[in-house]
N, C-alpha and C. Protein backbone atom coordinates (compact mmCIF):
# COMPACT_ATOMS: atom_id res chain seq x y z
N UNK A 1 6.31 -21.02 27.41
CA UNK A 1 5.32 -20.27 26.67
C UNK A 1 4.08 -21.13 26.49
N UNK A 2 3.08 -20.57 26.62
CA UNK A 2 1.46 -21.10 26.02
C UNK A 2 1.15 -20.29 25.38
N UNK A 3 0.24 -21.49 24.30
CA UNK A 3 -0.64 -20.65 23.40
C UNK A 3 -2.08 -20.80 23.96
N UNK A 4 -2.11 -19.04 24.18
CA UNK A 4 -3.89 -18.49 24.26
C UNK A 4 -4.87 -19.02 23.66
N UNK A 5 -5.91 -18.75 24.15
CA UNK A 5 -7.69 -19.49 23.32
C UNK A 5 -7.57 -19.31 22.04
N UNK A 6 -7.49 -18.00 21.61
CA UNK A 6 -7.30 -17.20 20.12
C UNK A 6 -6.37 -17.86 19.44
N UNK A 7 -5.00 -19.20 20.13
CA UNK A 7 -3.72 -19.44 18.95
C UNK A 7 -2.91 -18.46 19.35
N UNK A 8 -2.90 -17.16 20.47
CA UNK A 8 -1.47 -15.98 20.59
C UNK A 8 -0.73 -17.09 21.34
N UNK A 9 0.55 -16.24 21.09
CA UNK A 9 1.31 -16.74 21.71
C UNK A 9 1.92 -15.08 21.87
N UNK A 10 3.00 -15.22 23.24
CA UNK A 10 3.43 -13.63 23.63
C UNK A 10 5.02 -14.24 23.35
N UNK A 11 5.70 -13.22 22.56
CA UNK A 11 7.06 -13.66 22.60
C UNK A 11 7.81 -12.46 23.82
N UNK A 12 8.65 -13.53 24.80
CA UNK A 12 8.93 -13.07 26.07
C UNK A 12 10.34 -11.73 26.03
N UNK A 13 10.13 -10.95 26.16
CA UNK A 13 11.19 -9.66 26.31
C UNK A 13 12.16 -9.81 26.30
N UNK A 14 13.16 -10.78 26.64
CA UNK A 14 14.34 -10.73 25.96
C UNK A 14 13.96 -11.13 24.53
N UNK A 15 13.63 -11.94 24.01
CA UNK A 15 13.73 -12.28 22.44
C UNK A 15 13.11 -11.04 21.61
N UNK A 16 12.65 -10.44 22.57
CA UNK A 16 11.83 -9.39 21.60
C UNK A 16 12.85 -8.18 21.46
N UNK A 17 14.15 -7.92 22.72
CA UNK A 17 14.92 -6.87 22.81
C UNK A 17 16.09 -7.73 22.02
N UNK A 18 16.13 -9.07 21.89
CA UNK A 18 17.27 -9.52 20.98
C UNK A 18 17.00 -9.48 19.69
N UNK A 19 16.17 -9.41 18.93
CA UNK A 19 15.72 -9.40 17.76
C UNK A 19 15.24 -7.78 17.32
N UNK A 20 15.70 -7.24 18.45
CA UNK A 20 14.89 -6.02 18.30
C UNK A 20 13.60 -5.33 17.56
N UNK A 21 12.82 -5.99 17.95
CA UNK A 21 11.31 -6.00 17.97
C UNK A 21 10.77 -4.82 18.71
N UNK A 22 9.78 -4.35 18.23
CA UNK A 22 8.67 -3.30 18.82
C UNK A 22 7.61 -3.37 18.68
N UNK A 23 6.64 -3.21 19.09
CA UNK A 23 4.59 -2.82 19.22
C UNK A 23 4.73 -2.60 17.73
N UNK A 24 4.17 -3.15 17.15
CA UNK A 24 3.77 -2.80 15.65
C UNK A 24 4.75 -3.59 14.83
N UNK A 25 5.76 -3.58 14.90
CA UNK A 25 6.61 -4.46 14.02
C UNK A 25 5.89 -5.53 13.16
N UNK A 26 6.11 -5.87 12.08
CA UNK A 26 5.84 -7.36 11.51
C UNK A 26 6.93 -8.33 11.50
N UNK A 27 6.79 -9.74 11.13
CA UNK A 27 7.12 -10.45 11.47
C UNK A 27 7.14 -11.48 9.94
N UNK A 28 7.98 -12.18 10.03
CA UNK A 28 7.68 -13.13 8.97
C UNK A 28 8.05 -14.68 9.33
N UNK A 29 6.91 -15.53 9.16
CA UNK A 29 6.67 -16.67 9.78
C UNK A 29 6.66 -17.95 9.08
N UNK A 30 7.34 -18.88 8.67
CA UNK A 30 7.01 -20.15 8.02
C UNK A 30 7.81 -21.64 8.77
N UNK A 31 7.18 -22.41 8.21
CA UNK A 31 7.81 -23.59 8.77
C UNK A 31 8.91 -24.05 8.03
N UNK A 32 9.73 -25.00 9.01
CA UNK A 32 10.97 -25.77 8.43
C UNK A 32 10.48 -27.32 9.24
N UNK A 33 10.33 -28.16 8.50
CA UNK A 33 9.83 -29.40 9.19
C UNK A 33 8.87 -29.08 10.18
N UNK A 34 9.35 -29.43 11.76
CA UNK A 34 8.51 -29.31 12.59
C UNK A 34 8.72 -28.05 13.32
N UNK A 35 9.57 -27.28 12.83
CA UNK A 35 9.77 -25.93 13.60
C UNK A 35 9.22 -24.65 12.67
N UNK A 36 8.73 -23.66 13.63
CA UNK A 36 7.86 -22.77 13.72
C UNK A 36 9.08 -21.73 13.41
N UNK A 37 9.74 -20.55 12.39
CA UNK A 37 10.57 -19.81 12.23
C UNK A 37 9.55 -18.67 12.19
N UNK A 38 10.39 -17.62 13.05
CA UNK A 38 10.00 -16.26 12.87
C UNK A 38 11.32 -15.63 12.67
N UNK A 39 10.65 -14.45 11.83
CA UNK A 39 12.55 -13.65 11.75
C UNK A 39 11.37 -12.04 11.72
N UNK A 40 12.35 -11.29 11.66
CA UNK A 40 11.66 -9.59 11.53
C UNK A 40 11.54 -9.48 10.42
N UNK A 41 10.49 -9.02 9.71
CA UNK A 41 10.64 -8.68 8.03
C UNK A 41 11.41 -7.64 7.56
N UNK A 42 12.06 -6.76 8.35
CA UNK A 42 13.01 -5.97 8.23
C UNK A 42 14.48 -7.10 7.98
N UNK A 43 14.68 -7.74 8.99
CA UNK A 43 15.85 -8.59 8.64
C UNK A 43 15.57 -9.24 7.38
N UNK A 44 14.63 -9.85 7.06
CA UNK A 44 14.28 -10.82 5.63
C UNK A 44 14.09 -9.81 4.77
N UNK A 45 14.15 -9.02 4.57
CA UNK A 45 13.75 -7.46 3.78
C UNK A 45 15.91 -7.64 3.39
N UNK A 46 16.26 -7.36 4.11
CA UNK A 46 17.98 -6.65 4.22
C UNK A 46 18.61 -7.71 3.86
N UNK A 47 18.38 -8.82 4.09
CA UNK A 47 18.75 -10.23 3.62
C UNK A 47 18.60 -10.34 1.74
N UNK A 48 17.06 -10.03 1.55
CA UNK A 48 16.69 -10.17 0.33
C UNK A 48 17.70 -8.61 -0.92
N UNK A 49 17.49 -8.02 -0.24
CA UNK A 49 18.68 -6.86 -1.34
C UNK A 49 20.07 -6.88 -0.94
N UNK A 50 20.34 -7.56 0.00
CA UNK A 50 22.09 -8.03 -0.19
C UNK A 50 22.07 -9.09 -1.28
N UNK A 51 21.14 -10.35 -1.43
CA UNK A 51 21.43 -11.24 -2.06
C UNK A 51 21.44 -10.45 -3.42
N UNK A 52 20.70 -9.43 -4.34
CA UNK A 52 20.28 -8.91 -5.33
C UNK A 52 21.22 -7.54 -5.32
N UNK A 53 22.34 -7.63 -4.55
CA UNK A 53 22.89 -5.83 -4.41
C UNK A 53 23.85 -6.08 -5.64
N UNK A 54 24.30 -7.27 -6.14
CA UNK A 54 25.46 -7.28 -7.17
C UNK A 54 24.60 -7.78 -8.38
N UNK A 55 23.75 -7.65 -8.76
CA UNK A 55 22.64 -7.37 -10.04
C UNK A 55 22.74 -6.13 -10.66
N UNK A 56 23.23 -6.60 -11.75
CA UNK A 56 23.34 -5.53 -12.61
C UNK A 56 22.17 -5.23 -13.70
N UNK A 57 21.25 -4.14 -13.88
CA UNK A 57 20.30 -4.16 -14.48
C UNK A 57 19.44 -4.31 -14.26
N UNK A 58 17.94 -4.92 -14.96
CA UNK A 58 16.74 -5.18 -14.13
C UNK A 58 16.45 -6.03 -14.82
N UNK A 59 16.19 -7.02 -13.38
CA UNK A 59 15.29 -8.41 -13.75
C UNK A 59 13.95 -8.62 -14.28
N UNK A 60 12.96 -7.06 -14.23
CA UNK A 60 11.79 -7.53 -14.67
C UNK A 60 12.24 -6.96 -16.34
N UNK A 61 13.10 -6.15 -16.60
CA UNK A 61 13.00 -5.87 -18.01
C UNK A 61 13.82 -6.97 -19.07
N UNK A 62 14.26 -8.05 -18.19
CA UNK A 62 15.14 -8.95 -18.52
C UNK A 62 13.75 -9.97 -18.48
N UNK A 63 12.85 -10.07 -17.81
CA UNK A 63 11.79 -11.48 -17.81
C UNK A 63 10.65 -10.91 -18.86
N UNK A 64 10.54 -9.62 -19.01
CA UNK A 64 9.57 -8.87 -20.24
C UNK A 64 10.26 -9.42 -21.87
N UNK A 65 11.91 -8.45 -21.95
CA UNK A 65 12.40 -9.17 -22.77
C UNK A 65 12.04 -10.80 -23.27
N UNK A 66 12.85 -11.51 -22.26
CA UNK A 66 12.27 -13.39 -22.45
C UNK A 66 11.11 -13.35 -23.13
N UNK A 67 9.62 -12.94 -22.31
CA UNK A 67 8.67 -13.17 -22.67
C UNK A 67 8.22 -12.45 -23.90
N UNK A 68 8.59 -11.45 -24.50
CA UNK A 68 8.39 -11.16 -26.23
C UNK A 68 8.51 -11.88 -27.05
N UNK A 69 9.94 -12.27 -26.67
CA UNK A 69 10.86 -13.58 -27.68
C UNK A 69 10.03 -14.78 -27.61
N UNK A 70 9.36 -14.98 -26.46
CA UNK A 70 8.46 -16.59 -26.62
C UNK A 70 7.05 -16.38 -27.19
N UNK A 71 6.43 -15.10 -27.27
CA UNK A 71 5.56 -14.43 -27.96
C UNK A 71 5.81 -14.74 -28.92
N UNK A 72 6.88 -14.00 -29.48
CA UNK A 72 7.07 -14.00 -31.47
C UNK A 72 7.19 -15.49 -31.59
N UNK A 73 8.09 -16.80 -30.88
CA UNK A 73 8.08 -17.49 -31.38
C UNK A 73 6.89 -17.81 -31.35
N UNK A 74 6.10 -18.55 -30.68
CA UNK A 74 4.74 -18.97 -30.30
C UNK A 74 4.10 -18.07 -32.01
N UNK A 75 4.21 -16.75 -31.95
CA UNK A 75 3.57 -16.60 -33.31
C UNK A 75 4.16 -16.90 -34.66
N UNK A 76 4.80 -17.12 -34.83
CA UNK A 76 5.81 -17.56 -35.86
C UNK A 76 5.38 -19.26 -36.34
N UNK A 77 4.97 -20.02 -35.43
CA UNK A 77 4.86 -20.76 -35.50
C UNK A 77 4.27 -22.18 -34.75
């Protein structure tokens, strides 16, 4: 693979039919040391609500809660 004038790079047709990728798809991209990770944001999407599927309740009414309680204290004193 080379990277184009612009920084593209073309990811080559099998990786794109193994990952099952399409024209439009997004992508989600960050580094690990010196390596370049891409995954599908659909996979990092399905990843992220398995880890959260055995949560019971809701986390933002659980971080609202917290933050009242540090309110009143903070005013209290």
């Amino acid at each position: 693979m080379r990277i184009g004038p612009q920084g593209r790079v073309v990811i080559p047709a099998k990786y794109r039919r193994a990952l099952g990728l399409e024209p439009g798809d997004q992508v989600v991209v960050w580094l690990e040391g010196d390596r370049l990770v891409m995954r599908s944001r659909r996979a990092v999407e399905e990843e992220l609500w398995a880890l959260f599927a055995e949560v019971e309740g809701s986390l933002a009414d659980e971080l609202i809660q917290e933050r009242r309680r540090d309110a009143e204290r903070e005013a209290q004193g």
